[in-house]
N, C-alpha and C. Protein backbone atom coordinates (compact mmCIF):
# COMPACT_ATOMS: atom_id res chain seq x y z
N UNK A 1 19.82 6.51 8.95
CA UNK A 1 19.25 7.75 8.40
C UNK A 1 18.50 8.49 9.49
N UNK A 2 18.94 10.12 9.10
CA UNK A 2 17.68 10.71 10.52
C UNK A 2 16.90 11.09 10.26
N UNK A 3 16.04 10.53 9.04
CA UNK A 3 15.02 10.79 8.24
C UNK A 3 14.65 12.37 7.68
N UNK A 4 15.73 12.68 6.84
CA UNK A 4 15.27 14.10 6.44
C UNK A 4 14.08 14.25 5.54
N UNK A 5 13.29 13.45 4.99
CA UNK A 5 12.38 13.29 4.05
C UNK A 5 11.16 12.98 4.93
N UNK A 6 11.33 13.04 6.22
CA UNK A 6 10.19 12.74 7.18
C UNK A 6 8.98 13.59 6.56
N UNK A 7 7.35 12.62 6.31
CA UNK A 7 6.53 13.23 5.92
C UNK A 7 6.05 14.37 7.08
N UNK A 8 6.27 14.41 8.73
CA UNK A 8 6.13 15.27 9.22
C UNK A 8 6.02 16.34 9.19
N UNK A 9 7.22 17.35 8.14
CA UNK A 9 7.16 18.62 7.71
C UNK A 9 6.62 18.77 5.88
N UNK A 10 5.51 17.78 5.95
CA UNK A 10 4.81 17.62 4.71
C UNK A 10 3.38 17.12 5.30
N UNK A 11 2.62 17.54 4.52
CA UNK A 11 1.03 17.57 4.68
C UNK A 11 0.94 17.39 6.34
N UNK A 12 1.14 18.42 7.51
CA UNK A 12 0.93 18.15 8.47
C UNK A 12 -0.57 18.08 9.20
N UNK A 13 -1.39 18.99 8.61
CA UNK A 13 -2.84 19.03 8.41
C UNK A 13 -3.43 18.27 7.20
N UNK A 14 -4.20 17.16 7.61
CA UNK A 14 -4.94 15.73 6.92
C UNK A 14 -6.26 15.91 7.26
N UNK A 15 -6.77 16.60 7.57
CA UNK A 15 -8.22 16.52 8.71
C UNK A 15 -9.22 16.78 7.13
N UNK A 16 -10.19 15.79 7.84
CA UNK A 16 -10.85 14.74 6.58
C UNK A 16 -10.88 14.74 5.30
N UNK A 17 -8.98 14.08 4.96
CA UNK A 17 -8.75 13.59 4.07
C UNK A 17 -9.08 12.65 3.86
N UNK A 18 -8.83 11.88 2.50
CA UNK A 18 -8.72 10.56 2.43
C UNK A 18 -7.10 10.31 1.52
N UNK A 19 -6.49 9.43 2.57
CA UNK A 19 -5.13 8.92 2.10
C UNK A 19 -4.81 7.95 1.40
N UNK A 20 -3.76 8.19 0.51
CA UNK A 20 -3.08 6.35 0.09
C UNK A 20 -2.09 6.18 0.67
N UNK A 21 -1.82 5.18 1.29
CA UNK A 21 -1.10 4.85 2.16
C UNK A 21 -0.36 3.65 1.58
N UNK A 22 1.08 3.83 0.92
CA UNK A 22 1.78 2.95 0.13
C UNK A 22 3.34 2.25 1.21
N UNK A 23 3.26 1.32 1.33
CA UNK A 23 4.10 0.43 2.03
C UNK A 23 5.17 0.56 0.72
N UNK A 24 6.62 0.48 0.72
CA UNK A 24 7.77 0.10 -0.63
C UNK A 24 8.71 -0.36 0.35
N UNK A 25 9.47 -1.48 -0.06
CA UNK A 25 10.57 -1.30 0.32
C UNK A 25 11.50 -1.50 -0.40
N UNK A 26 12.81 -1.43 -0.04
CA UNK A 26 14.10 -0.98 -1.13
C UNK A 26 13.74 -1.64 -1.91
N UNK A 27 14.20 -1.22 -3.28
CA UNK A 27 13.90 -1.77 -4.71
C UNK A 27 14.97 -2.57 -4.82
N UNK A 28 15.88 -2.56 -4.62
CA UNK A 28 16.97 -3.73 -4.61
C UNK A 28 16.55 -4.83 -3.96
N UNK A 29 15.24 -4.95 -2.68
CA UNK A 29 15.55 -6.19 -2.02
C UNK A 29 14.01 -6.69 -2.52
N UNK A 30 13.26 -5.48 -4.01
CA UNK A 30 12.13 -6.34 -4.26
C UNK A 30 11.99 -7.25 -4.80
N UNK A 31 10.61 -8.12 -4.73
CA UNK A 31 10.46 -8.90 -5.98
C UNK A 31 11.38 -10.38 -6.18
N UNK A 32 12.19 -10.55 -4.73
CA UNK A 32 13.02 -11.95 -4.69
C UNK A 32 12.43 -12.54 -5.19
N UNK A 33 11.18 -13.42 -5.38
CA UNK A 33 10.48 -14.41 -5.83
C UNK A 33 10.56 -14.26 -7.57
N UNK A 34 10.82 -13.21 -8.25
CA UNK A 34 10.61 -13.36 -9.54
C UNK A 34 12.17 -13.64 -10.12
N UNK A 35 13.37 -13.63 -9.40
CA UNK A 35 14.89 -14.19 -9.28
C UNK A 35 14.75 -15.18 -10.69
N UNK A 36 13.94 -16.23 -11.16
CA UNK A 36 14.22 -17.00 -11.66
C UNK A 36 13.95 -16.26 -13.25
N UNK A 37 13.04 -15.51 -13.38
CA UNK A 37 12.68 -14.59 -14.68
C UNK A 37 13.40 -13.25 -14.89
N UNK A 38 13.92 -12.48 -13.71
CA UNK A 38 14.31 -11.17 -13.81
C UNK A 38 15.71 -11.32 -12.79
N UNK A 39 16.95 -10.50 -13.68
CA UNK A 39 18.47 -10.37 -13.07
C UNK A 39 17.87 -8.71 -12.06
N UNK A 40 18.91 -8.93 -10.80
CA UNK A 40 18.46 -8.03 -9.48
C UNK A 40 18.06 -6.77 -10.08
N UNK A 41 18.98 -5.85 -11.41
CA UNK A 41 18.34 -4.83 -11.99
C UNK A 41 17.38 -4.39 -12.52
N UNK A 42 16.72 -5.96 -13.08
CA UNK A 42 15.38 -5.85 -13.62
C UNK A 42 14.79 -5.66 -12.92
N UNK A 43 14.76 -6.19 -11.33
CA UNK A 43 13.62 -5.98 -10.73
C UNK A 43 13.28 -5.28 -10.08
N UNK A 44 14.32 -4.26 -9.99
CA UNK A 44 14.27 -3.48 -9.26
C UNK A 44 13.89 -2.36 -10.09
N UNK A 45 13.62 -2.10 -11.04
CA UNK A 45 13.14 -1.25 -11.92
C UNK A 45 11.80 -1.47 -12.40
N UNK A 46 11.24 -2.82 -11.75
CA UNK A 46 9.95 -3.17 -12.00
C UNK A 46 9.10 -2.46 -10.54
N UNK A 47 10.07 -2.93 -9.71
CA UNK A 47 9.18 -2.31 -8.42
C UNK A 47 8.99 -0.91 -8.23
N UNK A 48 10.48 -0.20 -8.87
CA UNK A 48 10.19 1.31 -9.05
C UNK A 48 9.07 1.75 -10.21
N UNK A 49 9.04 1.13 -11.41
CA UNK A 49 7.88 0.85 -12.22
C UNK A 49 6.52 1.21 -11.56
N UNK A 50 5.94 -0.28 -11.20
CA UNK A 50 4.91 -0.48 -10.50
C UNK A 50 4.52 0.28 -9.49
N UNK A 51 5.35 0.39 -8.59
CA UNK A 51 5.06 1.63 -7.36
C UNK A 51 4.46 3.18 -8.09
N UNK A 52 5.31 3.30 -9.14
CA UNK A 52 4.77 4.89 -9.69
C UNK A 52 3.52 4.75 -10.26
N UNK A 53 3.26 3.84 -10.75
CA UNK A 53 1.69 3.51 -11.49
C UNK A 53 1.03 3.29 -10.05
N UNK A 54 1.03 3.14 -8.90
CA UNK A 54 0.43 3.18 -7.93
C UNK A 54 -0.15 4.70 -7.57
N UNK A 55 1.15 5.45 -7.74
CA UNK A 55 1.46 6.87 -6.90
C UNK A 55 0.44 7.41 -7.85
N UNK A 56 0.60 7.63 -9.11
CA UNK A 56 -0.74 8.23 -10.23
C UNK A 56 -1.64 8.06 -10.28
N UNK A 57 -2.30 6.51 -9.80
CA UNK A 57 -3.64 6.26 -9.92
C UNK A 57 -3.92 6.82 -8.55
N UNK A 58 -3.53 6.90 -7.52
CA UNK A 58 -3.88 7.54 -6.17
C UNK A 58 -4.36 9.26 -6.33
N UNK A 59 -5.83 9.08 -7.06
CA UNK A 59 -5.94 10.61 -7.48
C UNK A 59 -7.22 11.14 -6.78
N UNK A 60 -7.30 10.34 -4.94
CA UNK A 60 -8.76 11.21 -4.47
C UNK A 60 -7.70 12.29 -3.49
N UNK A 61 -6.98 11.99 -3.19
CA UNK A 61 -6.27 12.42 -2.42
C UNK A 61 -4.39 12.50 -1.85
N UNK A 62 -4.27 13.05 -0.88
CA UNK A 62 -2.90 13.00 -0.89
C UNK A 62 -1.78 11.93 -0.90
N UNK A 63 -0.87 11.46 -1.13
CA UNK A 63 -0.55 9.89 -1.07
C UNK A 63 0.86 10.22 0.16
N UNK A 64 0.71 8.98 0.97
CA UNK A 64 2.16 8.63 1.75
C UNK A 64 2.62 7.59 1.32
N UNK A 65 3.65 7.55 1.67
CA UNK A 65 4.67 6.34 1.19
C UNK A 65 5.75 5.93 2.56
N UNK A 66 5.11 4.75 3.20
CA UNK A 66 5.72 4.23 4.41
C UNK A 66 6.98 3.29 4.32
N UNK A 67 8.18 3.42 4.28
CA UNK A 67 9.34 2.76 4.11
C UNK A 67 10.50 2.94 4.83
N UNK A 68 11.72 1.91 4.75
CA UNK A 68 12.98 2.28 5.61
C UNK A 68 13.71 2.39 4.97
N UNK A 69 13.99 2.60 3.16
CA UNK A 69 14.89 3.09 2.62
C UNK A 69 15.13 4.52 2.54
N UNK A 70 16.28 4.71 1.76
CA UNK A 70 16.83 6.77 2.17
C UNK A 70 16.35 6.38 0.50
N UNK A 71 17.00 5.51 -0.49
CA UNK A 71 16.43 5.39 -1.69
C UNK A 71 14.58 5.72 -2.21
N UNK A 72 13.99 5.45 -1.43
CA UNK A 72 12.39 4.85 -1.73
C UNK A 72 11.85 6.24 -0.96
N UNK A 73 12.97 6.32 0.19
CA UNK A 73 12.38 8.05 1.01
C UNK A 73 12.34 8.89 -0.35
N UNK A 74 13.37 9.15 -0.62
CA UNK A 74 13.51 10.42 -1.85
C UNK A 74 12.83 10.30 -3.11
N UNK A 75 12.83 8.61 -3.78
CA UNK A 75 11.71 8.44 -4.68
C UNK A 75 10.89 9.18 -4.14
N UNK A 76 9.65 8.48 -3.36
CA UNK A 76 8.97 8.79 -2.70
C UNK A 76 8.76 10.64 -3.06
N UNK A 77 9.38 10.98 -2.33
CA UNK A 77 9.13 13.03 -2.11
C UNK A 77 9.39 13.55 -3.46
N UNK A 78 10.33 12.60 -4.61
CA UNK A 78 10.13 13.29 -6.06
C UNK A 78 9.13 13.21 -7.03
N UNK A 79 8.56 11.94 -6.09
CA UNK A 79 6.60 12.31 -6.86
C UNK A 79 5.57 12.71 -6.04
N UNK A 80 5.79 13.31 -5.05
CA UNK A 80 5.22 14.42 -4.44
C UNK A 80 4.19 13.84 -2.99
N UNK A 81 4.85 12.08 -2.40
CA UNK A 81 4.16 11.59 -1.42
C UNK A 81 5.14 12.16 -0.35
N UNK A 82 4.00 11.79 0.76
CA UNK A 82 4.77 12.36 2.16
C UNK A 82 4.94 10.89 2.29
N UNK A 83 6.58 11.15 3.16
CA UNK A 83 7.23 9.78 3.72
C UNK A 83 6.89 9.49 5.11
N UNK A 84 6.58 8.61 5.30
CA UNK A 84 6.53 7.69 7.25
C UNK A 84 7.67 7.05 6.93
N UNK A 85 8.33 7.51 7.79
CA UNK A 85 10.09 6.53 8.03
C UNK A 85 9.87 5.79 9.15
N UNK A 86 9.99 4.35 8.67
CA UNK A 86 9.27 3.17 9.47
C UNK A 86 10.72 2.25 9.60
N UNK A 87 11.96 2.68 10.11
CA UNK A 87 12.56 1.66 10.18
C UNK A 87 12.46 0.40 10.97
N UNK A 88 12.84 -0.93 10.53
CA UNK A 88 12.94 -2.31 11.23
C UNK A 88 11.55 -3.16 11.60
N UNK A 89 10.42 -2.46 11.08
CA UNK A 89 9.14 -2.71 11.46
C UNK A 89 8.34 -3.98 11.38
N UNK A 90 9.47 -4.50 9.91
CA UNK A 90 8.75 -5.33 9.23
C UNK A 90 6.83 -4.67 8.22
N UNK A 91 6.30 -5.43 7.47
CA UNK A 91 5.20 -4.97 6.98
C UNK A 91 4.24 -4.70 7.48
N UNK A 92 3.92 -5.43 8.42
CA UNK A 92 2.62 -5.26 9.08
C UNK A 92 2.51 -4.18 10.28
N UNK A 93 3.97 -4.12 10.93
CA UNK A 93 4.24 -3.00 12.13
C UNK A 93 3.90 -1.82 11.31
N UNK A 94 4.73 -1.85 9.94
CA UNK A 94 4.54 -0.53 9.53
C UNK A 94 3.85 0.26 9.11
N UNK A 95 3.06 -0.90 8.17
CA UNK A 95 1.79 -0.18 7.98
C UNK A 95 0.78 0.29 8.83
N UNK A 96 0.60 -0.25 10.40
CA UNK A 96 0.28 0.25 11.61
C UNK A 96 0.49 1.43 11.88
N UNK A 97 2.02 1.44 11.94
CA UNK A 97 2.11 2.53 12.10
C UNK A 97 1.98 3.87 11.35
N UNK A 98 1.92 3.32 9.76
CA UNK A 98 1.42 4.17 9.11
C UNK A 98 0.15 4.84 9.17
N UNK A 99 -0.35 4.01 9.50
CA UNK A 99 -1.92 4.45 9.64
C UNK A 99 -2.34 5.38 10.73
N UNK A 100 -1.42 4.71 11.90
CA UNK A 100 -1.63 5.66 13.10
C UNK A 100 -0.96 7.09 12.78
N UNK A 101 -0.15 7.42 12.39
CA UNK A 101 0.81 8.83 11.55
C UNK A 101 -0.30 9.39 11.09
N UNK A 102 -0.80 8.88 9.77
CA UNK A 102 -1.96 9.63 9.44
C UNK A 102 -3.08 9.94 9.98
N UNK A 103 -3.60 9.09 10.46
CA UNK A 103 -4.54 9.67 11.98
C UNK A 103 -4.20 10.39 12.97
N UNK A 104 -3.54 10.20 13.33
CA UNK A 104 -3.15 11.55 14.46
C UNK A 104 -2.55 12.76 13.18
N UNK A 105 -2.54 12.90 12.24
CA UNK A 105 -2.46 14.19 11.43
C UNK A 105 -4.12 14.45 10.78
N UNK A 106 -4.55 13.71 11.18
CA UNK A 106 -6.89 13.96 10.66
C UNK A 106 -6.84 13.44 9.31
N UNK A 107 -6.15 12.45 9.07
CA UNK A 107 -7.08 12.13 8.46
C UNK A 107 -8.21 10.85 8.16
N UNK A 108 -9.09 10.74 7.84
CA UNK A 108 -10.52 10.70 7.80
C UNK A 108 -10.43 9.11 7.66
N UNK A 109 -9.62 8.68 6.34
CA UNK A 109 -10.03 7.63 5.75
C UNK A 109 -8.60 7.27 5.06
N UNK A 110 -8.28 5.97 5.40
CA UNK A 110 -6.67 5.48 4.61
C UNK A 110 -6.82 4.39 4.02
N UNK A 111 -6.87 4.64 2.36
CA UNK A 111 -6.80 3.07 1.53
C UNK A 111 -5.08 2.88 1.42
N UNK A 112 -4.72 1.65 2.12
CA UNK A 112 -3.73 0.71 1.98
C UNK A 112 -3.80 0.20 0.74
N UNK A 113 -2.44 0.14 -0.13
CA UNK A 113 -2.33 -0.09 -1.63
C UNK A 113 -0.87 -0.71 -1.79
N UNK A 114 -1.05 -2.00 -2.07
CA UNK A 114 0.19 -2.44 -2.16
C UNK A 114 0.72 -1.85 -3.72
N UNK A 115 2.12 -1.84 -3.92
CA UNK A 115 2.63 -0.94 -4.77
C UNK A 115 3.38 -1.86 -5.96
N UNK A 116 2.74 -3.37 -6.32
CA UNK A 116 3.19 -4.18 -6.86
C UNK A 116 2.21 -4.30 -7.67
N UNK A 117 0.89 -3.68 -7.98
CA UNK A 117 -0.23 -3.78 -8.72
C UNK A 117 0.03 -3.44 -10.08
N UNK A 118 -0.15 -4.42 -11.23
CA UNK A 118 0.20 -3.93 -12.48
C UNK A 118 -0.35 -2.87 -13.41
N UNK A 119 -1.25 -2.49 -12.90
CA UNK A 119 -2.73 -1.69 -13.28
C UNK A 119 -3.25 -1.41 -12.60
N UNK A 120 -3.18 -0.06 -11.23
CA UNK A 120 -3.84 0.25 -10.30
C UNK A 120 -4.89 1.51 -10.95
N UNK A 121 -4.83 1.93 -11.85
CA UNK A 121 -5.93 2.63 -12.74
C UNK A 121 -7.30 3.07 -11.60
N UNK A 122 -7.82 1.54 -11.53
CA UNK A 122 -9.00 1.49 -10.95
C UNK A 122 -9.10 2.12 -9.51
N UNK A 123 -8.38 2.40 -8.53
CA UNK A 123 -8.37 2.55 -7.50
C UNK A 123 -9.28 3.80 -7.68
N UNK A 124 -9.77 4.76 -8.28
CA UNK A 124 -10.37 6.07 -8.50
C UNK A 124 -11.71 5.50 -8.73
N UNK A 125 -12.03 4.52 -8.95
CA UNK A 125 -13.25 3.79 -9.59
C UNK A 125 -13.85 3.04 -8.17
N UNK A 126 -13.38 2.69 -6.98
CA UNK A 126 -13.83 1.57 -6.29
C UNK A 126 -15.17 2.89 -5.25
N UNK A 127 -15.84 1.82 -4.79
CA UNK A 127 -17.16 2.39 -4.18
C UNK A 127 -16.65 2.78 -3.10
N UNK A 128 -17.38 4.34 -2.35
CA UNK A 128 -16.93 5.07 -1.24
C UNK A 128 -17.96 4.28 -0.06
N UNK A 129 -17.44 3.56 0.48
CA UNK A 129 -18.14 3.10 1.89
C UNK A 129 -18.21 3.54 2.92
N UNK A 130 -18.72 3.27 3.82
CA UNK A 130 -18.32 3.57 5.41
C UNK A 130 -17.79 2.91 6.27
N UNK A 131 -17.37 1.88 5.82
CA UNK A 131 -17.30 0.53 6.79
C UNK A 131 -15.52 0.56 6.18
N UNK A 132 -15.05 -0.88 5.66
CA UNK A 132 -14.16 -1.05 5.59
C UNK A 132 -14.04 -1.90 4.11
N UNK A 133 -13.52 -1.73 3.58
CA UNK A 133 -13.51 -2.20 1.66
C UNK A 133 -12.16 -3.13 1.37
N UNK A 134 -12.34 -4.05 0.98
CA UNK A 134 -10.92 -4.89 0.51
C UNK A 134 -10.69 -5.33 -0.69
N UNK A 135 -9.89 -5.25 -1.77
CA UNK A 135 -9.86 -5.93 -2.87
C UNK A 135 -8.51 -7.44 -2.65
N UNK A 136 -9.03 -8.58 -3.07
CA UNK A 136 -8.22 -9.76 -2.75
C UNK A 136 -7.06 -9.83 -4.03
N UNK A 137 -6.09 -10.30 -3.73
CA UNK A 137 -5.23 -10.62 -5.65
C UNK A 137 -6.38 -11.35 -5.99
N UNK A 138 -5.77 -11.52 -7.30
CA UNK A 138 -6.45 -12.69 -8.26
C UNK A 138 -7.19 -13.83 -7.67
N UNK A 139 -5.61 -14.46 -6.99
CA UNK A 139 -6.03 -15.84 -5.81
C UNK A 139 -6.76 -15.98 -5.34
N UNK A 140 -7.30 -14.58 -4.45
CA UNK A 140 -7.99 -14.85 -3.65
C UNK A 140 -7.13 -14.54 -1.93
N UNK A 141 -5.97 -14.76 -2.20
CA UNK A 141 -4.89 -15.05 -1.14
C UNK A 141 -4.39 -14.07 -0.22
N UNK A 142 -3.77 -12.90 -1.03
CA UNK A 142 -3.37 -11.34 -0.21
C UNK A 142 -4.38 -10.51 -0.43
N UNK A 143 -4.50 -9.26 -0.04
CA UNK A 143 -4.73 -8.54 0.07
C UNK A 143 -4.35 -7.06 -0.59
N UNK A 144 -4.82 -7.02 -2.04
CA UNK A 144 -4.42 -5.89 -3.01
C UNK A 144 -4.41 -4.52 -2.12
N UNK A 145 -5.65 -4.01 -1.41
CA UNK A 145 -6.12 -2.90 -1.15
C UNK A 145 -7.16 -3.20 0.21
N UNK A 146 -6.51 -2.06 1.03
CA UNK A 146 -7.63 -2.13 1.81
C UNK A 146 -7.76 -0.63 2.65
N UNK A 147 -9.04 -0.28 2.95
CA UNK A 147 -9.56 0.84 2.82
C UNK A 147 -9.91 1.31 4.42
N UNK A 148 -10.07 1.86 5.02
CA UNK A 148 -9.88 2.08 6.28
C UNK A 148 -10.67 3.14 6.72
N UNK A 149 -12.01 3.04 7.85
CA UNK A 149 -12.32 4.45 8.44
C UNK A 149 -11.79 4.72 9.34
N UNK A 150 -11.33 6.15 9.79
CA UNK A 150 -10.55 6.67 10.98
C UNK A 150 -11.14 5.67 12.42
N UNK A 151 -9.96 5.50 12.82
CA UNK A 151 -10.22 4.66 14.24
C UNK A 151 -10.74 3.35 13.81
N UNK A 152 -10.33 2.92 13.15
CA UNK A 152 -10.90 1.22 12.94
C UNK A 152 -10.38 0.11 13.49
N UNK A 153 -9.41 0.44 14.38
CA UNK A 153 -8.76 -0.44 14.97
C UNK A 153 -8.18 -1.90 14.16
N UNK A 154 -7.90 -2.02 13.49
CA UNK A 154 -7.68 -2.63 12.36
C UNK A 154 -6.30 -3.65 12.56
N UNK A 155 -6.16 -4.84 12.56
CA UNK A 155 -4.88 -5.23 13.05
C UNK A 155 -4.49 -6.30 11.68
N UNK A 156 -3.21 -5.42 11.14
CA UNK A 156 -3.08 -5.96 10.27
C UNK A 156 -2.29 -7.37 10.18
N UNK A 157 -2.21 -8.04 9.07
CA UNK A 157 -1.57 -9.75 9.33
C UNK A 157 -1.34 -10.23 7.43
N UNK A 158 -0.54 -9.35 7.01
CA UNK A 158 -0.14 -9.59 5.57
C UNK A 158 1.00 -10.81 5.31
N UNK A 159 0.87 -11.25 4.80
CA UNK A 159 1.69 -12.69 4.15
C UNK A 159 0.87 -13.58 3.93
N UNK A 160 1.39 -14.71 3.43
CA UNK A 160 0.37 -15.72 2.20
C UNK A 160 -1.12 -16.05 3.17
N UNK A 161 -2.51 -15.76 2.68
CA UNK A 161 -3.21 -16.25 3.08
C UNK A 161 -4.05 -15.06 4.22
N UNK A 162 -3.31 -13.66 3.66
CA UNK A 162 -4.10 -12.66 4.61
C UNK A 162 -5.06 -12.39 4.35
N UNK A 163 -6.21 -12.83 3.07
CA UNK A 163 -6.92 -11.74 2.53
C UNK A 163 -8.40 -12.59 3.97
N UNK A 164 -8.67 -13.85 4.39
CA UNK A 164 -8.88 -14.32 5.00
C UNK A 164 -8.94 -13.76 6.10
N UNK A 165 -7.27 -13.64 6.51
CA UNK A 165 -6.72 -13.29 8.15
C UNK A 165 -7.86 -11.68 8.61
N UNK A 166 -7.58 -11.03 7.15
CA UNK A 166 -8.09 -9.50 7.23
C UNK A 166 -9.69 -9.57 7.08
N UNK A 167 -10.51 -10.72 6.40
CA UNK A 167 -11.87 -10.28 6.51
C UNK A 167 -11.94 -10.54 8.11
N UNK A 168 -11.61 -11.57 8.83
CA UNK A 168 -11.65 -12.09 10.29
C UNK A 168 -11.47 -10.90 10.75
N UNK A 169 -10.29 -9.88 10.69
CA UNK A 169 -9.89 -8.70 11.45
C UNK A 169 -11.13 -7.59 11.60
N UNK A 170 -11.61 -7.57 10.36
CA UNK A 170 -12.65 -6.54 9.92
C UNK A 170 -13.62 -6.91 10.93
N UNK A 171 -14.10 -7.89 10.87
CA UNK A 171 -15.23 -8.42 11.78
C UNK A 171 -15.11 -8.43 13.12
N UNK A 172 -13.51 -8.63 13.46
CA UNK A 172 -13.38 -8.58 15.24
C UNK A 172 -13.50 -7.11 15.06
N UNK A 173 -12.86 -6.08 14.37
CA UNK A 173 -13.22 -4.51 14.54
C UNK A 173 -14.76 -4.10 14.80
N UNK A 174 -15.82 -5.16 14.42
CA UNK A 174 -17.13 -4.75 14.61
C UNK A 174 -17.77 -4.00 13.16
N UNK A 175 -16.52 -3.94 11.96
CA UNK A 175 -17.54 -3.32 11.01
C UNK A 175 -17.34 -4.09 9.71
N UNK A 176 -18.29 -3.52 8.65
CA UNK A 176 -18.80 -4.55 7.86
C UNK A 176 -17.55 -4.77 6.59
N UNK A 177 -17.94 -5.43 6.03
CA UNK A 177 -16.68 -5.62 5.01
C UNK A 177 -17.57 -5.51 3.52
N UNK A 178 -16.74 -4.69 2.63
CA UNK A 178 -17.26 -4.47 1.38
C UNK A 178 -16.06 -5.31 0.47
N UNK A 179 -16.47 -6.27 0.19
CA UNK A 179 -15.08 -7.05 -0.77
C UNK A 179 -15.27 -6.61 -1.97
N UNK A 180 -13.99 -6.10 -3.28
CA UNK A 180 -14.28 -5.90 -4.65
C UNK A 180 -13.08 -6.72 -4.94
N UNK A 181 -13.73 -7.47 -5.95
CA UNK A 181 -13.25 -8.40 -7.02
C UNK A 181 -12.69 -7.23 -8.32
N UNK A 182 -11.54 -7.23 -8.21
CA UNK A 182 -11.07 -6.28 -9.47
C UNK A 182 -9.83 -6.94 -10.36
N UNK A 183 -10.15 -7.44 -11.72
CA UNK A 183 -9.55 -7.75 -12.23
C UNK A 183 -7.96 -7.45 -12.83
N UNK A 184 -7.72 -5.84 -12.61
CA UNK A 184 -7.12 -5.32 -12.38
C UNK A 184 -6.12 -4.54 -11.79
N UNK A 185 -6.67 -4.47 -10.20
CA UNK A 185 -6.73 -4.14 -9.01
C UNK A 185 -6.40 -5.59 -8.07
N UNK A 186 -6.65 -6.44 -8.35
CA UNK A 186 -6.23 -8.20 -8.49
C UNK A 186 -5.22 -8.20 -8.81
N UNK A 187 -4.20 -7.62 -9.64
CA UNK A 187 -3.22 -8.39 -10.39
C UNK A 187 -1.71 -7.73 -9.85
N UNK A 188 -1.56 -8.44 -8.85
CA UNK A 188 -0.08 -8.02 -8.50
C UNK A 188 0.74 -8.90 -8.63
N UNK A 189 2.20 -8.52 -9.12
CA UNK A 189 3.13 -9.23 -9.38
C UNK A 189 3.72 -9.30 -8.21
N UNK A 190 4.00 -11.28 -8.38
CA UNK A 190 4.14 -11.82 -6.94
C UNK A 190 5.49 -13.47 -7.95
N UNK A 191 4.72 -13.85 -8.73
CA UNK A 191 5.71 -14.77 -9.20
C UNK A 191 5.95 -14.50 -10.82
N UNK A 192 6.65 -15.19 -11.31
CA UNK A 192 6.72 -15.23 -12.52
C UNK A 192 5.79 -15.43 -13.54
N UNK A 193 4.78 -16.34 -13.32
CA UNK A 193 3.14 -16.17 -14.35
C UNK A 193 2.22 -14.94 -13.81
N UNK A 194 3.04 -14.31 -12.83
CA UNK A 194 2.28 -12.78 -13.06
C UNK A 194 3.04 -11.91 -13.98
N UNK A 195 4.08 -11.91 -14.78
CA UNK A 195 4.13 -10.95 -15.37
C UNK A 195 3.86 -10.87 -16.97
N UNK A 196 3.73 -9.81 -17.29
CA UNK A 196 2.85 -9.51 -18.34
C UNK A 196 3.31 -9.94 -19.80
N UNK A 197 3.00 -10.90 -20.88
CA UNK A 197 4.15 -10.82 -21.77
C UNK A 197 4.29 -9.68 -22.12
N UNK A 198 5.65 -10.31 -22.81
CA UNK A 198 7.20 -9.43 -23.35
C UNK A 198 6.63 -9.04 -25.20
């Protein structure tokens, strides 16, 4: 793809915004782990699901959506986020690089929001800091949300056991960490006793 959905010729002036900054990737290759409860169509209609309940509750500001599908690009721009076309990056490159995209376009402040949250509602509700803010899943384990001041140097490290990896990160950055416990904001679907009964 030569990225025609590039958020580039969308919100090119960010200067002190505050962003959501949504990682997706193809909906066909989401959600492997729930294989044993949901056939490939289900789940892929869960991740398109869930991602849009992301995109709505994202209501301080403008939302991006960082991915390497042409599918998830065009989702993406038909609910009105600017795309970062991040091919081959893997998660953690990309969201890097997401972040850096939006900073070099001004803006201010980027909450990272994974797009698997069953109830992201709350994200309009969490406390405005200065430092750096994280909400953990349920577990304790990943990393639901995390909140970002411009230039934070921030090095991200997502997969089992980041929410840890990322308070450590926060602290080598030099700034403070605001953790929220959100019961809601907690609850991302990751295996099969995360999803909601039927």
């Amino acid at each position: 793809m030569s990225n025609p959905t590039s958020g580039e010729r969308q919100e090119k002036d960010l200067a002190g915004t505050h962003v959501t900054l949504i990682p997706v990737k193809a909906f066909s290759e989401a959600k492997v782990r729930l294989t044993a409860a949901l056939g490939a169509e289900a789940r892929a209609e869960l991740a398109r699901h869930l991602a849009e309940g992301v995109i709505r509750s994202a209501s301080h500001g403008p939302v991006a959506v960082v991915c390497d599908d042409d599918n998830v690009a065009q989702w993406a721009s038909s609910h009105g986020a600017s795309v970062i076309w991040a091919p081959g990056k893997g998660l953690n490159r990309a969201v890097a690089y997401g972040v850096s995209e939006l900073e070099s376009r001004g803006a201010e402040r980027i909450t990272i929001v994974h797009g698997d949250i069953l109830d992201a509602s709350g994200l309009a509700d969490l406390p405005i800091v200065d430092d750096i803010l994280m909400v953990p899943d349920l577990r304790e384990d990943g990393t639901n949300v995390i909140s970002l001041p411009r230039g934070a140097q921030f090095e991200f490290a997502y997969g089992p056991g980041s929410f840890t990896r990322h308070r450590a990160a926060a602290r080598a950055s030099g700034h403070d960490v605001v953790v929220v416990r959100d019961l809601l904001l907690g609850h991302d679907i990751d295996q099969p006793s995360d999803l909601p009964p039927t």
